[in-house]
N, C-alpha and C. Protein backbone atom coordinates (compact mmCIF):
# COMPACT_ATOMS: atom_id res chain seq x y z
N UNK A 1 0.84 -1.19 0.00
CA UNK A 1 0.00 0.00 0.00
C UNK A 1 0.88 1.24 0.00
N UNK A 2 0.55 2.27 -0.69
CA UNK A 2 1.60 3.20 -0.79
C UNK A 2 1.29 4.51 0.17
N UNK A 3 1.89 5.31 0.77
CA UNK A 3 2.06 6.12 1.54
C UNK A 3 0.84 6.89 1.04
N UNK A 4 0.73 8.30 1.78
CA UNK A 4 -0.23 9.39 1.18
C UNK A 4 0.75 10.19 0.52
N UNK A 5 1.83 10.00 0.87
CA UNK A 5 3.01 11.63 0.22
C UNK A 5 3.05 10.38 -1.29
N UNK A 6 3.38 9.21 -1.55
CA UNK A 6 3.55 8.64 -2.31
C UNK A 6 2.08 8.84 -3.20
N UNK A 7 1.51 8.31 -2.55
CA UNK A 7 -0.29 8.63 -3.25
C UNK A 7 -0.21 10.21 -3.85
N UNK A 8 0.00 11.19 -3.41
CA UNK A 8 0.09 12.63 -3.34
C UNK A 8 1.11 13.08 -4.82
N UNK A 9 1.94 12.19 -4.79
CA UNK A 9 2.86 12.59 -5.88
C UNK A 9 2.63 11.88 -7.04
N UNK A 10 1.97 10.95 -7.02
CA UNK A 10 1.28 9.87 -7.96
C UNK A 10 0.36 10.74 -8.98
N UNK A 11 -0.58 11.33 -7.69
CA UNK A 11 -1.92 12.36 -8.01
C UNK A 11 -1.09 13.40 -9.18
N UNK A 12 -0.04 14.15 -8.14
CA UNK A 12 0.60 15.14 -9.17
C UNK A 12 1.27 15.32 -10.42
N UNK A 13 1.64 13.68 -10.42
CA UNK A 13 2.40 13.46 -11.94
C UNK A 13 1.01 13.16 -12.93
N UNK A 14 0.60 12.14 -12.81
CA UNK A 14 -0.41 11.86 -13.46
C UNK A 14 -1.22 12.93 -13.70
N UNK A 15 -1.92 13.95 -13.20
CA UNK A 15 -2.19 15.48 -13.75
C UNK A 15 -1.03 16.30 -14.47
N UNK A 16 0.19 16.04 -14.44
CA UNK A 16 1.08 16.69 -15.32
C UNK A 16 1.05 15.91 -16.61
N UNK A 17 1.16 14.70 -16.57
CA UNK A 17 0.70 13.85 -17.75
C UNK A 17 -0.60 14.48 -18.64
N UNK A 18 -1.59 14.76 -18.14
CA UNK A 18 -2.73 15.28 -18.54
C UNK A 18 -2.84 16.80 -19.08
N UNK A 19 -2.47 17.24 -18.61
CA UNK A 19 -2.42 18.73 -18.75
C UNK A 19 -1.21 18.83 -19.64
N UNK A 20 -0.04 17.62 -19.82
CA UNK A 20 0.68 18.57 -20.86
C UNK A 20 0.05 17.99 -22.60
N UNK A 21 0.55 18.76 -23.21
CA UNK A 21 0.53 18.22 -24.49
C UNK A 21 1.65 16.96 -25.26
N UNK A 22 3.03 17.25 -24.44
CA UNK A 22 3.74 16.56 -24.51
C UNK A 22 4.55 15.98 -24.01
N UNK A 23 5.29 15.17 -23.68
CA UNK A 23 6.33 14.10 -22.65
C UNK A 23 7.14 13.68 -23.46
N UNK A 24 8.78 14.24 -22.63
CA UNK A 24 9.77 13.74 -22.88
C UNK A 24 10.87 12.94 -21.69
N UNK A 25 10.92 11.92 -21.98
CA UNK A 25 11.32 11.03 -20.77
C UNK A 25 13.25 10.97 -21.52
N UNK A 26 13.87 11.00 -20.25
CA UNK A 26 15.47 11.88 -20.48
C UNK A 26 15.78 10.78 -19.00
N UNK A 27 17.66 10.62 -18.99
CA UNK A 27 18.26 10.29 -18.83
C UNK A 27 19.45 11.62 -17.84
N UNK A 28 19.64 11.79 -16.39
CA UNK A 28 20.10 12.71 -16.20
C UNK A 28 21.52 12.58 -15.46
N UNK A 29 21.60 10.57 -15.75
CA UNK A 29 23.10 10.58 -15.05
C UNK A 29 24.08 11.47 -15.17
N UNK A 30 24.89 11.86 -13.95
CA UNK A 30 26.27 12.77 -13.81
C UNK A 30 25.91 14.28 -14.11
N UNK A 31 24.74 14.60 -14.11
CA UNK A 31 24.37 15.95 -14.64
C UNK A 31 24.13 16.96 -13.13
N UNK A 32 25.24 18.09 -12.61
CA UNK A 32 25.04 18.66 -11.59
C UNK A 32 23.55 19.41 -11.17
N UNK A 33 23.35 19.65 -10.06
CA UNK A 33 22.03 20.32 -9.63
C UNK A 33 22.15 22.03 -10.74
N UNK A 34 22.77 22.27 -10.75
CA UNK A 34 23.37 23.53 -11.48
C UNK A 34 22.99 23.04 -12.99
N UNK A 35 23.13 21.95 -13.63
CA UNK A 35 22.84 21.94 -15.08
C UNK A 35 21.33 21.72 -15.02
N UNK A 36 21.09 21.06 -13.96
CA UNK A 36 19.73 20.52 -13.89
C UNK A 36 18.65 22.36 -14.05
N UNK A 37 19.16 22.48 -13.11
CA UNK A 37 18.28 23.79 -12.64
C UNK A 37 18.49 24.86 -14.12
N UNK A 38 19.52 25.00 -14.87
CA UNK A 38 19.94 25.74 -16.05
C UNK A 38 18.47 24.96 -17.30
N UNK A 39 18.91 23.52 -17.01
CA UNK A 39 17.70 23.08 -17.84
C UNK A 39 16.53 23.22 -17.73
N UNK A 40 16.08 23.59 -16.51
CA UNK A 40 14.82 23.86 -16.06
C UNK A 40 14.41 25.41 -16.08
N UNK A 41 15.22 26.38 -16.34
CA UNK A 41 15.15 27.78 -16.52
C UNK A 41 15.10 27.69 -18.00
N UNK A 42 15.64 27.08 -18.76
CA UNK A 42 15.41 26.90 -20.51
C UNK A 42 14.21 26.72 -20.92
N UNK A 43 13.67 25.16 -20.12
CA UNK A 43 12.54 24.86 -20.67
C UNK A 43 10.92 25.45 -19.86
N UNK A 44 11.22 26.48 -18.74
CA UNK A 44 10.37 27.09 -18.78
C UNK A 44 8.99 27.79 -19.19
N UNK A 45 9.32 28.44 -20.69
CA UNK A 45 8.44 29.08 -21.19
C UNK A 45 7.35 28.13 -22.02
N UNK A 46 7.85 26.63 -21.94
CA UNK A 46 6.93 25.42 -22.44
C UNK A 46 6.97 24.55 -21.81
N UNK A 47 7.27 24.76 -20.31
CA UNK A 47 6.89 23.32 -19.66
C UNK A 47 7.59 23.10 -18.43
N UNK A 48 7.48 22.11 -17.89
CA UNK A 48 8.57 21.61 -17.00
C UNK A 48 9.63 20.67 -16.96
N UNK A 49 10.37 20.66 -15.98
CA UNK A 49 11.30 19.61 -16.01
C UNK A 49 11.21 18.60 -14.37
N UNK A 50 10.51 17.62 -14.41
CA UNK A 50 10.29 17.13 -13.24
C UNK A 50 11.30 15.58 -12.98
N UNK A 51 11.83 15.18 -12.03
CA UNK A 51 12.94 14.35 -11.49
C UNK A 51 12.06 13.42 -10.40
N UNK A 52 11.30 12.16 -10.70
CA UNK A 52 10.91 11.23 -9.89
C UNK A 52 11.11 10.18 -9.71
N UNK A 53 10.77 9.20 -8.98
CA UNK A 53 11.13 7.82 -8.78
C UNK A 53 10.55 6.85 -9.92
N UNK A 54 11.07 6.39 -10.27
CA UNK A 54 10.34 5.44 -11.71
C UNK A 54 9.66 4.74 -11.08
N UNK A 55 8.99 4.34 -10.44
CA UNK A 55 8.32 3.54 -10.01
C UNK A 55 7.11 4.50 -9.65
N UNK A 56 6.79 5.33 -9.05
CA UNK A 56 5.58 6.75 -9.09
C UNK A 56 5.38 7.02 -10.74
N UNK A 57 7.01 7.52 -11.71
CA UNK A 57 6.71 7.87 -12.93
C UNK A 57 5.71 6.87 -13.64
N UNK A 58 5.91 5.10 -13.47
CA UNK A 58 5.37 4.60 -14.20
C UNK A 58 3.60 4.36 -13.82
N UNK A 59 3.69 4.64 -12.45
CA UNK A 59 2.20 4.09 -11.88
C UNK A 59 1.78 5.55 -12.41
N UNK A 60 1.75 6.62 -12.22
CA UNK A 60 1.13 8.12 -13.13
C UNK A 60 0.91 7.76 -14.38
N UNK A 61 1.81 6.74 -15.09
CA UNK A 61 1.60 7.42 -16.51
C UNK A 61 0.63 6.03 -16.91
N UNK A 62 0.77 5.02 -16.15
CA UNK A 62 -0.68 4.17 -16.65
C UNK A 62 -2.15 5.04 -16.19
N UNK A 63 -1.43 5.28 -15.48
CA UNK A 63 -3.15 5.96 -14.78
C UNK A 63 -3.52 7.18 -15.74
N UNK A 64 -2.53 7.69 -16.22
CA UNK A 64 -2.73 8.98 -17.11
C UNK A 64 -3.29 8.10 -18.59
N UNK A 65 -3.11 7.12 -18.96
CA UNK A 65 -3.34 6.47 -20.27
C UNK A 65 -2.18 6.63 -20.99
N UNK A 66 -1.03 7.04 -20.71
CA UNK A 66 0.25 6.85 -21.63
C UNK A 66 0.98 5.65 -21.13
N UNK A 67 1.49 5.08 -22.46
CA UNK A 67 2.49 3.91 -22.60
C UNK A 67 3.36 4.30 -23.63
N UNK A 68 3.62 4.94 -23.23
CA UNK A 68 4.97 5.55 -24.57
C UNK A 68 6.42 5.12 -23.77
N UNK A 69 6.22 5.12 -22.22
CA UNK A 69 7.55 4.98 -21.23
C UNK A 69 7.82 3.67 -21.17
N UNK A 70 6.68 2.81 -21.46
CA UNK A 70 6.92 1.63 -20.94
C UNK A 70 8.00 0.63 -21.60
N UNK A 71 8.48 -0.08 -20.20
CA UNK A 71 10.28 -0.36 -20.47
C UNK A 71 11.40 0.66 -20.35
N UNK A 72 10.95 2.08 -20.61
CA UNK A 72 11.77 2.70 -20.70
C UNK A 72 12.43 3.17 -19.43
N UNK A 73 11.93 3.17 -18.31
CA UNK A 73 12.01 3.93 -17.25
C UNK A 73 13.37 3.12 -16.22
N UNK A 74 14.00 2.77 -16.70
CA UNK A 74 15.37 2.34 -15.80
C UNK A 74 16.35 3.70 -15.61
N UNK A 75 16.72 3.59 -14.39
CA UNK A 75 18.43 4.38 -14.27
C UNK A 75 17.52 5.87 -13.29
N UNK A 76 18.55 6.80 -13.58
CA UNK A 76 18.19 7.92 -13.09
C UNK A 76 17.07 8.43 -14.36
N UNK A 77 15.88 9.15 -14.04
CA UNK A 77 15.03 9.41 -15.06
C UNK A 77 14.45 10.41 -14.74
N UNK A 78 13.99 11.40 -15.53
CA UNK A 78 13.24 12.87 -15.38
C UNK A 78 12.54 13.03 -16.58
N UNK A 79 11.50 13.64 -16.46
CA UNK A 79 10.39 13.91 -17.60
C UNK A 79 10.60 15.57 -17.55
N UNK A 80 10.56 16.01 -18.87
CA UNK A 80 9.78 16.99 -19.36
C UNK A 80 8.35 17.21 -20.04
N UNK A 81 7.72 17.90 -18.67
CA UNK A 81 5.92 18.05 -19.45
C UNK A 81 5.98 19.30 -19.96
N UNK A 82 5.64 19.49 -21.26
CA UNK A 82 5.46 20.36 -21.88
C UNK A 82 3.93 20.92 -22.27
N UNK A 83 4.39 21.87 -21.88
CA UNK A 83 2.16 22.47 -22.45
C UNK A 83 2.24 23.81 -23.09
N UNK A 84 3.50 24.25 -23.81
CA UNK A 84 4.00 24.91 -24.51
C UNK A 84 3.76 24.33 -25.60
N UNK A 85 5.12 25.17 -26.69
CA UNK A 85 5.40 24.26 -28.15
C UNK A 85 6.25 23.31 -27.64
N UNK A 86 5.65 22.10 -28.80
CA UNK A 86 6.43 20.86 -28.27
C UNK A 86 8.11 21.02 -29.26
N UNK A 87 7.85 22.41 -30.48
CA UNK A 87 8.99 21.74 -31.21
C UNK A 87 10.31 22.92 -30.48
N UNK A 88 9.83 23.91 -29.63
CA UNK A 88 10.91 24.74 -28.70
C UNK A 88 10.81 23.92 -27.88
N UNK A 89 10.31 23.31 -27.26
CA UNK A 89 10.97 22.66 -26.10
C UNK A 89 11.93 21.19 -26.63
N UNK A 90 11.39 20.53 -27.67
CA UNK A 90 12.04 19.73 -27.98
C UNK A 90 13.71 20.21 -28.94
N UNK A 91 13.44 21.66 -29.14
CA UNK A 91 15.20 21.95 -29.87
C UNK A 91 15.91 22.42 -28.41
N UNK A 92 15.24 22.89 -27.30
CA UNK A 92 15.91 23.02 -25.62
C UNK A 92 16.25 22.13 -25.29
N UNK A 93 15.67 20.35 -25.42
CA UNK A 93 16.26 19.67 -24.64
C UNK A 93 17.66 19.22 -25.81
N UNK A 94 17.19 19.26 -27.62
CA UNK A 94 18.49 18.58 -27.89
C UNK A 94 19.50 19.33 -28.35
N UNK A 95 19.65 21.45 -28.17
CA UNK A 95 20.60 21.75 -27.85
C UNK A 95 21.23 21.26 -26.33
N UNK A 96 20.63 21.34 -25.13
CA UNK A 96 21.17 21.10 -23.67
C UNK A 96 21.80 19.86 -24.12
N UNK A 97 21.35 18.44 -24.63
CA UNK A 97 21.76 17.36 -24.75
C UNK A 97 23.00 17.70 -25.64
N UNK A 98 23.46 18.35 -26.50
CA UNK A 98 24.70 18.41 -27.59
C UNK A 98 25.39 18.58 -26.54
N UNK A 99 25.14 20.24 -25.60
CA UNK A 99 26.79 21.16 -25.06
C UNK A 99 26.30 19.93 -23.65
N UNK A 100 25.15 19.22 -23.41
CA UNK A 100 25.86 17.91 -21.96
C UNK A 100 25.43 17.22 -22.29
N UNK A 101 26.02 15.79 -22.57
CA UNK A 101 26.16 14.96 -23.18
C UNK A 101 25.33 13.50 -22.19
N UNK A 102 25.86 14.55 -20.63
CA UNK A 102 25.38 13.49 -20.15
C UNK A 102 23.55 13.31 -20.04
N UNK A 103 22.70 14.61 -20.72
CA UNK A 103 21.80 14.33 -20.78
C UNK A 103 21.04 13.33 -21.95
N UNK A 104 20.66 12.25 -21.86
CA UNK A 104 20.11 11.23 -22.94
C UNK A 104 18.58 11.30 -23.08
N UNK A 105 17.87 11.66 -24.63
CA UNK A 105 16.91 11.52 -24.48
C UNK A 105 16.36 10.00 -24.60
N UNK A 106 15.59 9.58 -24.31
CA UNK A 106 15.14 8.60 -24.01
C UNK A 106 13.75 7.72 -25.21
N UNK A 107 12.88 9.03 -24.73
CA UNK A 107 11.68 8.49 -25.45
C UNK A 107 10.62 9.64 -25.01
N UNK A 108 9.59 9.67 -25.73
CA UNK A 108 8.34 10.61 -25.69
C UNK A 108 6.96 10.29 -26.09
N UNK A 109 5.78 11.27 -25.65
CA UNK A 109 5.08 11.47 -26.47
C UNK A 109 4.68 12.19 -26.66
N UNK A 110 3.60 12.95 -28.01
CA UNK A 110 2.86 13.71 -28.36
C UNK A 110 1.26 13.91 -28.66
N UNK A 111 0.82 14.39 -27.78
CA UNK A 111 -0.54 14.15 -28.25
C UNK A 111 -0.85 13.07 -27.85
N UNK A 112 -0.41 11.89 -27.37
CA UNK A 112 -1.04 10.67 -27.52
C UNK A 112 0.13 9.39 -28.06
N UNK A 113 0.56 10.12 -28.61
CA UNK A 113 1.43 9.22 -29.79
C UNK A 113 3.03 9.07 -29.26
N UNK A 114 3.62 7.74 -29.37
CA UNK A 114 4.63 7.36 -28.91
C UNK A 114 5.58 8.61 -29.83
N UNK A 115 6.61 8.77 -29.18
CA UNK A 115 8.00 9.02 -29.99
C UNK A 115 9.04 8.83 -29.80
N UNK A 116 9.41 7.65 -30.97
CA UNK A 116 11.53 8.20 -30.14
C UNK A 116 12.67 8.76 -30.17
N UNK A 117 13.70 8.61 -29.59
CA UNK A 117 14.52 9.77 -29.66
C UNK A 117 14.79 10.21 -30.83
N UNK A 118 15.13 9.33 -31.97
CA UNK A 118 14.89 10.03 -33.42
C UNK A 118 13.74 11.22 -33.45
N UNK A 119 12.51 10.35 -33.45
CA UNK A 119 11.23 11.70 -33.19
C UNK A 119 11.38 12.93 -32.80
N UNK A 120 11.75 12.49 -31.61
CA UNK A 120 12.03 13.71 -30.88
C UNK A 120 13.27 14.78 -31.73
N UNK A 121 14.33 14.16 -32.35
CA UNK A 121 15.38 15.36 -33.12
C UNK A 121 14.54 15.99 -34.40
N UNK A 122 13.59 14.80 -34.88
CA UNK A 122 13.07 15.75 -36.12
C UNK A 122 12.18 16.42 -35.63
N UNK A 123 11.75 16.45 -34.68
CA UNK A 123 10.79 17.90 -34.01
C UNK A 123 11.32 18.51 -33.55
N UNK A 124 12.27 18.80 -33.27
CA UNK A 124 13.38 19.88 -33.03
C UNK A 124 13.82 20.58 -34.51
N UNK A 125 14.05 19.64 -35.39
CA UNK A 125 14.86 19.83 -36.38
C UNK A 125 13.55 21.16 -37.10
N UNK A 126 12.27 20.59 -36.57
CA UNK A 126 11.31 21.89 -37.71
C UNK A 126 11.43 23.27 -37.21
N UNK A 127 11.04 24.04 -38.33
CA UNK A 127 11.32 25.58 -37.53
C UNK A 127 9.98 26.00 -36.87
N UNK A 128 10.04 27.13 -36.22
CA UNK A 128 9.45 27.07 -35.19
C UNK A 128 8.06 27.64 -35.46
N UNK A 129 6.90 27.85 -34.78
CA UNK A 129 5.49 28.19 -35.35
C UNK A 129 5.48 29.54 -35.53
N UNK A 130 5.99 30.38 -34.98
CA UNK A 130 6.32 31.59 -35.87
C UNK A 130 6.66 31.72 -37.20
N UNK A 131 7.37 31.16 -37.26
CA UNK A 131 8.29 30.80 -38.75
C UNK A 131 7.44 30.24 -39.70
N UNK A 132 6.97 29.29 -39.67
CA UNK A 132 5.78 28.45 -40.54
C UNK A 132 4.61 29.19 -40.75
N UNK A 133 4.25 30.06 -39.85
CA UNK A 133 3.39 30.81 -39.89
C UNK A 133 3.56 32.24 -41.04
N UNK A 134 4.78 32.34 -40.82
CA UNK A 134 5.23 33.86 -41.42
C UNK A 134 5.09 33.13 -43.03
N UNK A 135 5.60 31.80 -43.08
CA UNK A 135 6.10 31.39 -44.18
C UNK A 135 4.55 31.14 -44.60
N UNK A 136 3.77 30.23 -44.43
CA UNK A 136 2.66 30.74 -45.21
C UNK A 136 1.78 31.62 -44.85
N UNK A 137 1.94 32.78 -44.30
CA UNK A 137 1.65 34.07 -44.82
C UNK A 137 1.82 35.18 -45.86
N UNK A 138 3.07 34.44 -46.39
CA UNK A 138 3.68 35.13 -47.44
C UNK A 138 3.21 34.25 -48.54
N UNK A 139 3.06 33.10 -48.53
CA UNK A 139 2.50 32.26 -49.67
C UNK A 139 1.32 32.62 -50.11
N UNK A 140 0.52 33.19 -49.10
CA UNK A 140 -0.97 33.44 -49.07
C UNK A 140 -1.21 34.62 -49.96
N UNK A 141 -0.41 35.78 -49.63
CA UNK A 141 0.06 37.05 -49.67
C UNK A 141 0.24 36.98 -51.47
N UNK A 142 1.54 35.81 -51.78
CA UNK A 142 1.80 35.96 -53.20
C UNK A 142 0.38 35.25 -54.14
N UNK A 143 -0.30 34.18 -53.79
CA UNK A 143 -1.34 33.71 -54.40
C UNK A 143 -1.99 35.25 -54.49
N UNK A 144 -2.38 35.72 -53.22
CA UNK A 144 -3.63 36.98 -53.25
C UNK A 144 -3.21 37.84 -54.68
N UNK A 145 -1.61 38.55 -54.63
CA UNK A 145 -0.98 39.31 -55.61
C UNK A 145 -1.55 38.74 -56.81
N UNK A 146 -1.00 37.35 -57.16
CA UNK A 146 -1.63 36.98 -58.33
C UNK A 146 -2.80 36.64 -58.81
N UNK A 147 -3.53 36.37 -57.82
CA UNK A 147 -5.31 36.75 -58.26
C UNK A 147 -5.32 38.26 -58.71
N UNK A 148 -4.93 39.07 -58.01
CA UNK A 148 -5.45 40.63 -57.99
C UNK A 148 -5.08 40.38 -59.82
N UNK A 149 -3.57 40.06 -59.77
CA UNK A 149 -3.45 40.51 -61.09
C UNK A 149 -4.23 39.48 -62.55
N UNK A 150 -4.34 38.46 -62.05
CA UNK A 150 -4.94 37.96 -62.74
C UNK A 150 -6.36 38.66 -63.35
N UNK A 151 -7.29 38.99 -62.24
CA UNK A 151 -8.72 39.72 -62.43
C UNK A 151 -8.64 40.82 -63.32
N UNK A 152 -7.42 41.66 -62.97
CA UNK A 152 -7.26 43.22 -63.44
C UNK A 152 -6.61 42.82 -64.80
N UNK A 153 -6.19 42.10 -65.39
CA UNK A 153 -5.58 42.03 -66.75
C UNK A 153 -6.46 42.06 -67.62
N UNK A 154 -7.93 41.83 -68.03
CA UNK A 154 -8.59 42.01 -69.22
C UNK A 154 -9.36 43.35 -68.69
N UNK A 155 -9.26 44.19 -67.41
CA UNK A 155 -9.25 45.50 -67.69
C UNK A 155 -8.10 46.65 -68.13
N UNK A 156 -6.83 46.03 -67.84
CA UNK A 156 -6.01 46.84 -68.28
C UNK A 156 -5.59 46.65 -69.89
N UNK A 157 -6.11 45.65 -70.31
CA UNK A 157 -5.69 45.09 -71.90
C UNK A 157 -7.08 45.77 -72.70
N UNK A 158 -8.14 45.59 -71.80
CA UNK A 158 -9.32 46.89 -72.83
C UNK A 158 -8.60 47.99 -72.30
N UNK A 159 -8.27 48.61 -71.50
CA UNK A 159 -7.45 49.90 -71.63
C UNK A 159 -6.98 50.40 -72.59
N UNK A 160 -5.76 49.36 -72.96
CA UNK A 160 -4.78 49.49 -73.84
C UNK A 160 -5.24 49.51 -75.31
N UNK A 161 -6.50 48.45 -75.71
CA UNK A 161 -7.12 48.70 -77.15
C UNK A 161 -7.68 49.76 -76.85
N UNK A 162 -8.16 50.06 -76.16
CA UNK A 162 -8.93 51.74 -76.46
C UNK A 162 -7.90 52.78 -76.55
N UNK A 163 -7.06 53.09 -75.84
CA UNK A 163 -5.90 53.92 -76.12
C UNK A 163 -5.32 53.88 -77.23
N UNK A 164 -5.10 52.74 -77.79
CA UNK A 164 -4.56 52.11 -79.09
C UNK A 164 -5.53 52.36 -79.84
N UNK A 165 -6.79 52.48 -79.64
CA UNK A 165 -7.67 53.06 -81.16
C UNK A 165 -7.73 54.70 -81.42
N UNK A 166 -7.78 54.67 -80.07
CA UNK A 166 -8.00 56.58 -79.59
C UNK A 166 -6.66 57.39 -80.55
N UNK A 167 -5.75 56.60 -80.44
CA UNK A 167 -4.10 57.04 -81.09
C UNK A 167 -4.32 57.04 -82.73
N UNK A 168 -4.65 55.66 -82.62
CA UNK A 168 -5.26 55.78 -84.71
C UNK A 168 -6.26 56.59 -84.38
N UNK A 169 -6.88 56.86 -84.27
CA UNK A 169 -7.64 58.27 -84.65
C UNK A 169 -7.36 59.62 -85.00
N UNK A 170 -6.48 59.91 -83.61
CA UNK A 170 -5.88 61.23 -83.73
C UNK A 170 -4.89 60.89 -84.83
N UNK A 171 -4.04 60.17 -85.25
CA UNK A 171 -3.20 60.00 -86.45
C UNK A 171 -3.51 60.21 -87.55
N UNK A 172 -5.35 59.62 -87.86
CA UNK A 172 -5.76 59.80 -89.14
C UNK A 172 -6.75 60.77 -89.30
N UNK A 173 -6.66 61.93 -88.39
CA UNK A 173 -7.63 62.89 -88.07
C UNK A 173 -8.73 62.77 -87.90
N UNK A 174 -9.26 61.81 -87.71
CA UNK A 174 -10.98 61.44 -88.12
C UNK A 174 -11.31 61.24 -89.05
N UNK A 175 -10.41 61.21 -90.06
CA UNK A 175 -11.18 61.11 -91.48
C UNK A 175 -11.60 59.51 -91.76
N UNK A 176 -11.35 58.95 -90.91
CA UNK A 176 -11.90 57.67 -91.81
C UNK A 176 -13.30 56.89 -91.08
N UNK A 177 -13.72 58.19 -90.32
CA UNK A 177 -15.16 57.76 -89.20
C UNK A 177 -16.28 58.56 -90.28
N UNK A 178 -15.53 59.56 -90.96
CA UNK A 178 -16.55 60.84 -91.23
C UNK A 178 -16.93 59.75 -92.72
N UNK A 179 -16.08 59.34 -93.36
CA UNK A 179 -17.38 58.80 -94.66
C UNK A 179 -18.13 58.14 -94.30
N UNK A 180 -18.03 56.91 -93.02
CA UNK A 180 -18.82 56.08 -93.15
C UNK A 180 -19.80 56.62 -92.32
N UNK A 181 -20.39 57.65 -91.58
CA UNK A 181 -21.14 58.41 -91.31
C UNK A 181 -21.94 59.22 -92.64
N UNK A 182 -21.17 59.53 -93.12
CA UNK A 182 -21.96 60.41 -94.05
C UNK A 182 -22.84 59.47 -94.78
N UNK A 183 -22.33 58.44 -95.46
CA UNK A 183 -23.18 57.61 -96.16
C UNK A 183 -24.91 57.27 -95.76
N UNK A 184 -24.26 57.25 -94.19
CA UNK A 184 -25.96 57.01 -94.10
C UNK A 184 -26.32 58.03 -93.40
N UNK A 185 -26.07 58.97 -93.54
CA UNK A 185 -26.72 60.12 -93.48
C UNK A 185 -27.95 61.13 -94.74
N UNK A 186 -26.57 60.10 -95.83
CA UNK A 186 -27.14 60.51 -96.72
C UNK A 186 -28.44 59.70 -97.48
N UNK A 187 -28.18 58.27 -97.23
CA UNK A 187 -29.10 57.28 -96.92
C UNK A 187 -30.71 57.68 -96.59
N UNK A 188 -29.99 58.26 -95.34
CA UNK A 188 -32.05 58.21 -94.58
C UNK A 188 -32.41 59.84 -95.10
N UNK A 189 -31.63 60.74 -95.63
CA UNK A 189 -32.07 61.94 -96.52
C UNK A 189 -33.09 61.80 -97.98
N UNK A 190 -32.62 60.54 -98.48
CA UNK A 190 -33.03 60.00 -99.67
C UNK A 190 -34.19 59.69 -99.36
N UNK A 191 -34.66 59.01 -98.22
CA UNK A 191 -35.83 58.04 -97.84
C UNK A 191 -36.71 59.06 -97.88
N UNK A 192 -36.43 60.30 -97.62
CA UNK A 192 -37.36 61.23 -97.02
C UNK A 192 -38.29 61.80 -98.18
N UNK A 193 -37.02 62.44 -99.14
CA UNK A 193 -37.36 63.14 -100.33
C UNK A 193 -38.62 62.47 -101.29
């Protein structure tokens, strides 16, 4: 039977499970309280960095409905819950992991969905939702341009024949509007007489 502080911390992981969007399960042998705490000021602005007993980690995360850990949870082990972006927090943990080596990612999930440490680098590897965002904004932006111009081209091309007739005109003074006017002018004069 497990304690209440044990019960208590069970409660608290398993709601971090829930509430984040994403889980990254890491490896923190030989890593000082000082790198630890540096990592945990990084991944801040998307999440946390929490350090428990694998044996609490694994009873939370059945109870939470994730099996993405399972097997995984040997050695020293710490989760990052993220309820941020998963792909800044995931380029925080695998810059920290390059410059300390001794941090190992392990395994994750997203949404629901297993990932592994591969996973986890190509979600790091994408750029970030700002970026994707800007980027098709500008895609959007150039389609719009080329509709506009698309629509406006058979008004600016009757433009151009009318200007282009208006020009033969003044070139040939009018004279070549005035006979074919006169003719039937002279036409419905006849009818009359």
């Amino acid at each position: 039977m497990a304690t209440p502080a044990k019960q208590a911390a069970i409660a608290e992981l398993t709601d971090k499970f829930r509430e984040s969007g994403a889980a990254v399960l890491t490896e923190y042998r030989g890593l000082s309280v000082a790198q630890l705490s540096e990592l945990r000021s990084q991944l801040r602005p998307n999440g946390s960095y929490a350090v428990a007993k694998n044996t609490l980690t694994e009873l939370a995360a059945k109870e939470a409905g994730v099996t993405a850990f399972d097997g995984q949870l040997v050695g020293p082990s710490a989760i990052a819950f993220v309820t941020g972006d998963p792909v800044e927090a995931a380029k925080v943990l695998r810059d920290f992991a390059k410059a300390n080596p001794l941090l190992v990612i392990k395994a994750g999930v997203l949404d629901g969905k297993a990932l592994s440490a591969e996973d986890i680098t190509k979600l790091a590897d994408l750029e970030s939702r700002e970026v994707l965002l800007a980027k098709a904004a500008g895609a959007m932006k150039g389609k719009l341009n080329q509709a506009v111009s698309l629509f406006a081209a058979p008004l600016s091309q009757t433009a151009r024949v009318i200007d282009a007739l208006r020009a033969k005109v003044e070139t040939t003074g009018g004279a070549a509007t005035a006979p074919a006017e006169a003719p039937a002018d002279a036409a419905e004069g006849g009818d009359e007489a």
